[in-house]
Protein backbone atom coordinates (compact mmCIF):
# COMPACT_ATOMS: atom_id res chain seq x y z
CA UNK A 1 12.56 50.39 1.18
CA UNK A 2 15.98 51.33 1.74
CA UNK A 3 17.01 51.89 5.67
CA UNK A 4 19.48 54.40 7.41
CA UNK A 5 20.61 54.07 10.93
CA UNK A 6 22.30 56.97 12.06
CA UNK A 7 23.53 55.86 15.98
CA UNK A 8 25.15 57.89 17.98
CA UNK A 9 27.76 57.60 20.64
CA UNK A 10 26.63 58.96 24.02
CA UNK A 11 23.79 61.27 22.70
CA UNK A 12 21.46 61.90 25.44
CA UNK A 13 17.55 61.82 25.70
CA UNK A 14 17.98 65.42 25.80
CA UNK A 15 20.56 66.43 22.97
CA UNK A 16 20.31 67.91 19.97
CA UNK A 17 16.91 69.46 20.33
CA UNK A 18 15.19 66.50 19.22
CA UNK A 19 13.65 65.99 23.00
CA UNK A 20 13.12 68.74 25.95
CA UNK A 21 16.05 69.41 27.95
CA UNK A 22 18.96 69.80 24.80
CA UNK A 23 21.78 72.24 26.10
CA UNK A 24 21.54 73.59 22.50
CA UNK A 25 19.81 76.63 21.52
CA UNK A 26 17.33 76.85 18.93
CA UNK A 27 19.16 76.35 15.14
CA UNK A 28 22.23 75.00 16.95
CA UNK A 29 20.79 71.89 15.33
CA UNK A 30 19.61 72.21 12.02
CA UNK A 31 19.25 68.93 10.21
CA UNK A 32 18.09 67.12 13.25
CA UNK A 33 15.42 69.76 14.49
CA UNK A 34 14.40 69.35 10.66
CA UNK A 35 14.78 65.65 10.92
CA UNK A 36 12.74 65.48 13.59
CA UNK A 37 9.39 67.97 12.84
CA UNK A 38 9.66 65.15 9.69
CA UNK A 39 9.99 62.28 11.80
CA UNK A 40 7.55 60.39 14.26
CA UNK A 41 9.29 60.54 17.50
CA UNK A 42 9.29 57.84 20.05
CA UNK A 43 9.67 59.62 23.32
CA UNK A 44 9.70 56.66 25.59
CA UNK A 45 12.56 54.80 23.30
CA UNK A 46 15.18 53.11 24.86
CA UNK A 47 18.84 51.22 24.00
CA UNK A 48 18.91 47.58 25.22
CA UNK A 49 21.80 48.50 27.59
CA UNK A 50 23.44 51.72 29.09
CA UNK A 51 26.78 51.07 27.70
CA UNK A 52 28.48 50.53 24.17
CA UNK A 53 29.11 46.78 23.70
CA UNK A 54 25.95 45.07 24.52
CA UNK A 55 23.75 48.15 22.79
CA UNK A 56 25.22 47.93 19.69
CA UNK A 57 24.75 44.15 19.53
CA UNK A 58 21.27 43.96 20.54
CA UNK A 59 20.39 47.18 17.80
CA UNK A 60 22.05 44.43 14.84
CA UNK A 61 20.58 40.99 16.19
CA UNK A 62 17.43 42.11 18.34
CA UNK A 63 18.50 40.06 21.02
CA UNK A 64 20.15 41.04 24.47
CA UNK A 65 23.99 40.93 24.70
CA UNK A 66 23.29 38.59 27.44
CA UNK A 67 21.86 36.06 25.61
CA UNK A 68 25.47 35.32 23.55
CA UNK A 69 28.14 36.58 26.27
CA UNK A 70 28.46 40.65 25.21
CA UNK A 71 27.25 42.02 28.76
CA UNK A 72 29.86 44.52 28.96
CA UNK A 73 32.61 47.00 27.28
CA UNK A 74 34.82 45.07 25.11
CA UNK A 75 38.40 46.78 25.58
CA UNK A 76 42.16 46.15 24.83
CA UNK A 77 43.46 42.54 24.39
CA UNK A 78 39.76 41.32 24.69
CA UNK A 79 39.40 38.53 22.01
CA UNK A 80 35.79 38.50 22.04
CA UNK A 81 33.16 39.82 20.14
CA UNK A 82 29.97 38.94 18.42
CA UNK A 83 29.60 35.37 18.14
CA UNK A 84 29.33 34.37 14.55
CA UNK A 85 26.07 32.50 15.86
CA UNK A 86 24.13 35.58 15.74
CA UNK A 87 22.30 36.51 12.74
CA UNK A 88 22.88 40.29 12.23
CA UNK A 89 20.81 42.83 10.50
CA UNK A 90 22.68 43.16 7.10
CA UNK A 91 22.99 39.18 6.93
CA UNK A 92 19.57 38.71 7.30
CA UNK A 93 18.84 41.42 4.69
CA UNK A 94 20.83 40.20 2.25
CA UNK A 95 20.15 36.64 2.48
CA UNK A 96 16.42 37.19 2.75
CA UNK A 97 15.77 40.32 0.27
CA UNK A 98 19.13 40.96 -1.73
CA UNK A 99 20.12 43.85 0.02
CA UNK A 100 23.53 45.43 -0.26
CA UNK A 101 24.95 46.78 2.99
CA UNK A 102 27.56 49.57 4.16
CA UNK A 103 28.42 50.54 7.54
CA UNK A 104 30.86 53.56 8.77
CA UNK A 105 31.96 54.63 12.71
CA UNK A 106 32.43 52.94 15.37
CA UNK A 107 32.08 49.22 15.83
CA UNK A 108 32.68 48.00 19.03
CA UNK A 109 31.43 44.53 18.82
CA UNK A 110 35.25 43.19 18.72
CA UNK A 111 38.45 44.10 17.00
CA UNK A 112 40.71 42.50 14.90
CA UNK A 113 40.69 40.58 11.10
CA UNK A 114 38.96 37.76 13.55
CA UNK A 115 36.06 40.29 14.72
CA UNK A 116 35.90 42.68 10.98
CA UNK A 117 32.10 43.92 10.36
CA UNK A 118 32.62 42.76 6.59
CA UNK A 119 32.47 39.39 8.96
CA UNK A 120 29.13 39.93 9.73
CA UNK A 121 27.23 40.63 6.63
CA UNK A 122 28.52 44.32 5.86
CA UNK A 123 30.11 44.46 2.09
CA UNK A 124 31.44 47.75 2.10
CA UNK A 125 33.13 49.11 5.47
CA UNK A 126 35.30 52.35 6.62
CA UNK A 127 34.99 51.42 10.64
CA UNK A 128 37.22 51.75 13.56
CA UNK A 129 37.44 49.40 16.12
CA UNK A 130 35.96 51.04 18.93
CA UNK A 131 35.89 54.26 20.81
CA UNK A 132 38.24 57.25 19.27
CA UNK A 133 40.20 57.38 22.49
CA UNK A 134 40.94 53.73 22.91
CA UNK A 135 43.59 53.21 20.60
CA UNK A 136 44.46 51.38 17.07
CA UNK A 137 43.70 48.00 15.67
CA UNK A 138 45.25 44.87 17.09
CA UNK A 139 47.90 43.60 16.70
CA UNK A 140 49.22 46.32 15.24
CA UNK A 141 50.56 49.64 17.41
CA UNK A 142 49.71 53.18 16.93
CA UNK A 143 51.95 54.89 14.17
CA UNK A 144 51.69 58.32 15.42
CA UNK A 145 52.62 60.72 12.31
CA UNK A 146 52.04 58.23 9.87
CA UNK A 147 49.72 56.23 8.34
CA UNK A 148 49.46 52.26 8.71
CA UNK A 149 48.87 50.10 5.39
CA UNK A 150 49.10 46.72 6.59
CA UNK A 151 46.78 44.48 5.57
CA UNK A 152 44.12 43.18 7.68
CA UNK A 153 42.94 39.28 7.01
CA UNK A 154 39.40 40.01 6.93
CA UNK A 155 38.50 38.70 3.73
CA UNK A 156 41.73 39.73 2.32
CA UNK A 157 39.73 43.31 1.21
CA UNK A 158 39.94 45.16 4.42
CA UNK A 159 43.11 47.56 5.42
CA UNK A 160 44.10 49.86 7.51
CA UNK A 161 43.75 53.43 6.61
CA UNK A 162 45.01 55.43 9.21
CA UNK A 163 45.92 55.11 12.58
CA UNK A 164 45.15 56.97 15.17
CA UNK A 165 42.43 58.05 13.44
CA UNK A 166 42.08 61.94 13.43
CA UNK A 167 38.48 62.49 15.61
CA UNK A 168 38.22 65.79 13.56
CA UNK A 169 38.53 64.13 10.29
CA UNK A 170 35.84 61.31 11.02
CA UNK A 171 32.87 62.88 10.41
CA UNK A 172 33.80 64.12 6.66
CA UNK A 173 35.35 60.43 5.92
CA UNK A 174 31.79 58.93 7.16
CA UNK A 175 30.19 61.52 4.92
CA UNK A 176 32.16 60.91 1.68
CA UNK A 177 32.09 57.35 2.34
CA UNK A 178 28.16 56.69 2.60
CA UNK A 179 28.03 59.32 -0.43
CA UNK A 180 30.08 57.13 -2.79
CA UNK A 181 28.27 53.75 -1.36
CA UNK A 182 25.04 55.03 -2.37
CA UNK A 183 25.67 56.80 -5.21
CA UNK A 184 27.39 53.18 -6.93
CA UNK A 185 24.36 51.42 -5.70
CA UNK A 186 22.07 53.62 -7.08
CA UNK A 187 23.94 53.64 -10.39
CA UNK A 188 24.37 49.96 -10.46
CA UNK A 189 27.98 50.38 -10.80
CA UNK A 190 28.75 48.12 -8.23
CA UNK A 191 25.67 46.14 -6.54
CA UNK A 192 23.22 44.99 -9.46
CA UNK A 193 19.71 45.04 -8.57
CA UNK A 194 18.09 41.86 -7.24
CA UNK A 195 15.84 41.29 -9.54
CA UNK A 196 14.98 42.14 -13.28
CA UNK A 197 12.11 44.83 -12.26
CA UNK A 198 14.34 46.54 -9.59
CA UNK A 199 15.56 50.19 -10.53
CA UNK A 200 18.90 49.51 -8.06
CA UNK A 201 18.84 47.01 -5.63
CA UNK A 202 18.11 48.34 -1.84
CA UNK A 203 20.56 48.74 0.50
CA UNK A 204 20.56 49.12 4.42
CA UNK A 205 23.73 52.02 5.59
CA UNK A 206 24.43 51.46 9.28
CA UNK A 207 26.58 54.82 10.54
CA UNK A 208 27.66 55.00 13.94
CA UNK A 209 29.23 58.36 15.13
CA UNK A 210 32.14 58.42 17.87
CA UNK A 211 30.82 61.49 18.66
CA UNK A 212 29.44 63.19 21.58
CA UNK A 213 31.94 60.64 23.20
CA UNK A 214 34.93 62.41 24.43
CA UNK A 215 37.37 63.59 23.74
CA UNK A 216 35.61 66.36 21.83
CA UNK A 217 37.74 66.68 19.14
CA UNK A 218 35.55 68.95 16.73
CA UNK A 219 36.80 69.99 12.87
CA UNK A 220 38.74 73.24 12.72
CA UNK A 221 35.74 74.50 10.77
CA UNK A 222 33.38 73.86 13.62
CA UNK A 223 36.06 75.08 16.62
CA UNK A 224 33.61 78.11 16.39
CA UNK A 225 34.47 78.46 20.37
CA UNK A 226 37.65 80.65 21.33
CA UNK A 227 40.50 78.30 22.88
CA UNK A 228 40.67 80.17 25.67
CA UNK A 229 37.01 79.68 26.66
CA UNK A 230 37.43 76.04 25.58
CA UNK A 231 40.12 75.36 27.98
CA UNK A 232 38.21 77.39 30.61
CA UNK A 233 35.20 75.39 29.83
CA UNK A 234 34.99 71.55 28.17
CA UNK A 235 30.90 72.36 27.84
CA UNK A 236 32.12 74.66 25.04
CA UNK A 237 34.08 72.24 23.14
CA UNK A 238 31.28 69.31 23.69
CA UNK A 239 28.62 72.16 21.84
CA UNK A 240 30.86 72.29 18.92
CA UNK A 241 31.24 68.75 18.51
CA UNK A 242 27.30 68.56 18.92
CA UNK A 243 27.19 70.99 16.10
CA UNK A 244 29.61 68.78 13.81
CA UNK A 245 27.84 66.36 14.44
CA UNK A 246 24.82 67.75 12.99
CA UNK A 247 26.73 68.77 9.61
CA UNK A 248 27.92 64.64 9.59
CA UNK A 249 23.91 63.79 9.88
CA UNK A 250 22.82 66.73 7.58
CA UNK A 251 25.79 64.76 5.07
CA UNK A 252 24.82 61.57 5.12
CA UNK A 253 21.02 62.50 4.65
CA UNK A 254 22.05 64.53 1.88
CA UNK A 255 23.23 61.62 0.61
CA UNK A 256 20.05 59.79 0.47
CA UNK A 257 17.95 63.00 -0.78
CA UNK A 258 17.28 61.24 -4.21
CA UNK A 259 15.80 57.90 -2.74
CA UNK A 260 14.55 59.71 -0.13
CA UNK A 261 10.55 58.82 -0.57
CA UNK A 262 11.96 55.16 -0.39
CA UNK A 263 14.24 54.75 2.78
CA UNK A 264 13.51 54.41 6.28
CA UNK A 265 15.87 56.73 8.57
CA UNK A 266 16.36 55.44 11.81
CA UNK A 267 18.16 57.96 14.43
CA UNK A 268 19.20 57.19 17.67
CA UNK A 269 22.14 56.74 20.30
CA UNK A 270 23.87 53.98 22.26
CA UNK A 271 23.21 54.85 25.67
CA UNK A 272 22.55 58.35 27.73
CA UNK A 273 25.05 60.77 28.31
CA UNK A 274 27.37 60.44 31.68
CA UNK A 275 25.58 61.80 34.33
CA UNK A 276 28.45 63.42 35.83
CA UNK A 277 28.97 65.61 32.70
CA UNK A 278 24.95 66.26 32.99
CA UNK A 279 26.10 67.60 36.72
CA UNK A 280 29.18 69.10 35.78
CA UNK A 281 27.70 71.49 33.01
CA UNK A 282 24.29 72.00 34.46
CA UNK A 283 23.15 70.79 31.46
CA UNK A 284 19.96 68.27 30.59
CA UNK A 285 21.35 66.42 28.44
CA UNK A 286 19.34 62.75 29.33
CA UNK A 287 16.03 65.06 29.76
CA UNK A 288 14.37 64.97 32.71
CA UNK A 289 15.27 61.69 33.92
CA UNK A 290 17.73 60.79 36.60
CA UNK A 291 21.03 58.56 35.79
CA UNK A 292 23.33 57.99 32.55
CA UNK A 293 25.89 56.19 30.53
CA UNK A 294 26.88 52.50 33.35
CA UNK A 295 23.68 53.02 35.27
CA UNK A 296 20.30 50.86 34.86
CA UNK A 297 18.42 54.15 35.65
CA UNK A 298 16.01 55.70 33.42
CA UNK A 299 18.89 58.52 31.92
CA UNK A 300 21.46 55.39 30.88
CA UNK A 301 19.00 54.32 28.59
CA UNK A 302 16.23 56.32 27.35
CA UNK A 303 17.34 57.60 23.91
CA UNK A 304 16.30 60.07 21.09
CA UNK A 305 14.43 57.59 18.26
CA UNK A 306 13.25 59.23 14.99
CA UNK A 307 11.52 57.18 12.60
CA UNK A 308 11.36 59.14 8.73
CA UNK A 309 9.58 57.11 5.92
CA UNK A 310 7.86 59.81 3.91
CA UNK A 311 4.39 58.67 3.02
CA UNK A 312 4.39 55.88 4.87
CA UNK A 313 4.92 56.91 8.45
CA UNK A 314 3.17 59.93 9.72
CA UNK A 315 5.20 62.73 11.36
CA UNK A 316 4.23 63.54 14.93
CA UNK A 317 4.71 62.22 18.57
CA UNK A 318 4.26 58.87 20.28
CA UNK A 319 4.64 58.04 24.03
CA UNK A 320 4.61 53.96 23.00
CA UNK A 321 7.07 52.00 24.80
CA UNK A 322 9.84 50.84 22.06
CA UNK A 323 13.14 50.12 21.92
CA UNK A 324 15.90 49.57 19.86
CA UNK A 325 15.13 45.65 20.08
CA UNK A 326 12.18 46.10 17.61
CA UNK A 327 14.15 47.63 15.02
CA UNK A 328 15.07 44.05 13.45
CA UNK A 329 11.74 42.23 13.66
CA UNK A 330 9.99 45.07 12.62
CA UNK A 331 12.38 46.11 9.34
CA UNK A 332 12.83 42.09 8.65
CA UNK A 333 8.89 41.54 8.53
CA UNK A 334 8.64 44.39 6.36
CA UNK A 335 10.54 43.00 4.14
CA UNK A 336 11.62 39.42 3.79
CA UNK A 337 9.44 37.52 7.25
CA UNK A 338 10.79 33.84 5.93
CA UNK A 339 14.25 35.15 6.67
CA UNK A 340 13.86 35.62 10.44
CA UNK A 341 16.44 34.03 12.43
CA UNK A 342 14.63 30.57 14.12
CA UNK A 343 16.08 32.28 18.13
CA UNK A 344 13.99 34.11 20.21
CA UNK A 345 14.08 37.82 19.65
CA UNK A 346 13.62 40.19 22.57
CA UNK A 347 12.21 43.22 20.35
CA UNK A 348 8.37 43.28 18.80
CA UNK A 349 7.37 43.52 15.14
CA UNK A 350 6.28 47.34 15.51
CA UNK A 351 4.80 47.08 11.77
CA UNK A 352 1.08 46.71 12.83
CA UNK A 353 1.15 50.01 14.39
CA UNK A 354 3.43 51.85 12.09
CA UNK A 355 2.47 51.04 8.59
CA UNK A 356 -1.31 49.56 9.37
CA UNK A 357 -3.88 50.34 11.75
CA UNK A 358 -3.18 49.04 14.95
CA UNK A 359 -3.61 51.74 18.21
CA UNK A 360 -1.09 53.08 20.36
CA UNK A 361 -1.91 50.38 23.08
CA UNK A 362 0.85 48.37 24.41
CA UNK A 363 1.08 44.89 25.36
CA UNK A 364 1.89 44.16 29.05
């Protein structure tokens, strides 16, 4: 099969309607309550860290950050990032089944031609460096007004686009970009299938919103709240980015609708929501459960997971303990299980229980 991961960027337990607790009223939502009465969802799923960096690097390689050095935020003038020694989800993929990859959003696993996804097994990118309010690529400063065109020396093919990026614009760019990627794959205009018998040869899209980080910077078509009630109150602002956020997923899924039957869609966030916005909007957004984003409490790391594989894996609700950790072993078995990486991996090969007959039980 084909797989989608759709991650998003400070999405609580409780957002978006997909668990109790979202802020959002009923239809506020629409592609992810529909996503999710299609979907199995994992109500005790959690990130492999409360914070940006060392989540996204554990959902690629199934291994904690901790294990290669990414324990924390990577920010400004930081000239780390993923070690090349890690085996990442589209390299694996690729090497082991002939899949094409794409990824669009945020990164965050370094910055810089050095640290480039198309670095680490993506062949088709439109990615920023990290968070939408922490500034532009390095070296190069922010060209406010215009956009930037230098080349960056990742592979000679990757360039800057625009810079600062416009928040409200994001969404729409992911959208048309994962559109075009899958449409050329599915053509074979660009990726030929890898082998003979193959009808296009399958592909893994990894997006990553910025969004619900702040700022909340939503579309002008989704600014549905007066500015007068937005300045009054930032909870209004944060709902209408929830709701563009929605249209981006209901995009890229649209995207997928004709190879639908054949992909796995993964959704899920980085880490809870900060608790003080939780406290400062009286909202719910990380459920029922008590910390967020920084803390090692249940709320910093307890995430939405839907699981979609029409046919294959049965809509409904499990309380199993998972994690973002098993998303590697358990897509690589599928798929290619010679082309695991020979390191220990800190997630578990869920495909027993999801596509054969094994119980709910956990191992403790």
């Amino acid at each position: 099969p084909n797989l989608l991961i759709f991650n998003l960027d400070d999405a609580g337990y409780g957002d978006l309607g997909a668990n109790e607790g979202s802020a959002l009223a009923p239809g506020d939502a629409p592609h992810f309550e529909a996503l999710a009465a299609e979907s199995l969802r994992l109500t005790d799923f959690h990130a492999a860290a409360s914070v940006c960096t060392p989540s996204r690097a554990s959902l690629l390689t199934g291994r904690f950050g901790m294990r290669f050095g990414l324990i924390a935020v990577l920010v400004h003038g930081d000239n780390r990032g993923l070690p090349f020694s890690e085996r990442t989800l589209p390299e694996i993929l690729r090497d082991g089944a002939g899949y094409a990859s794409a990824m669009a959003g945020k990164w965050h696993l370094g910055n810089g031609d050095a640290h480039h996804p198309s670095r680490h097994g993506f062949d088709e990118t439109l990615t920023m460096p990290w968070s939408h309010d922490m500034g532009c690529f390095e070296p190069w400063p922010c060209s406010y007004g215009a956009d930037v065109t230098k080349t960056l020396r990742a592979r000679g093919a990757a360039f800057v686009v625009e810079q600062p990026a416009a928040p409200w614009r994001l969404g729409a760019k992911y959208v048309a970009f994962v559109r075009g990627f899958v449409d050329r794959v599915t053509s074979k205009r660009s990726h030929a299938p890898a082998s003979p018998g193959d009808r296009y040869r399958p592909f893994f899209v990894y997006v990553a919103t910025h969004a619900p980080h702040g700022p909340w910077l939503p579309a002008p078509e989704w600014q549905r709240t007066p500015a007068k009630m937005t300045r009054e109150s930032p909870f209004a602002a944060y709902l209408d980015t929830m709701a563009e956020v929605d249209a981006t997923l209901g995009g890229v899924l649209g995207a997928f609708e004709n190879v639908r039957n054949d992909t796995l869609v993964v959704v899920t966030s980085d880490n809870g929501q900060l608790e003080k916005m939780t406290r400062n909007f009286r909202t719910r957004s990380n459920g029922p459960f008590a910390g967020g984003k920084f803390s090692p409490r249940e709320g910093g790391h307890r995430v939405m997971g839907l699981l979609r594989w029409p046919g294959v894996i049965e809509a409904g609700v499990s309380h199993r303990l998972t994690s973002q950790l098993d998303l590697l072993p358990t897509f690589v078995n599928l798929v290619a299980p010679k082309a695991l990486p020979a390191v220990v991996l800190d997630g578990e090969d869920l495909g027993p229980w999801l596509f054969g007959d094994e119980t709910e039980a956990n191992e403790t």
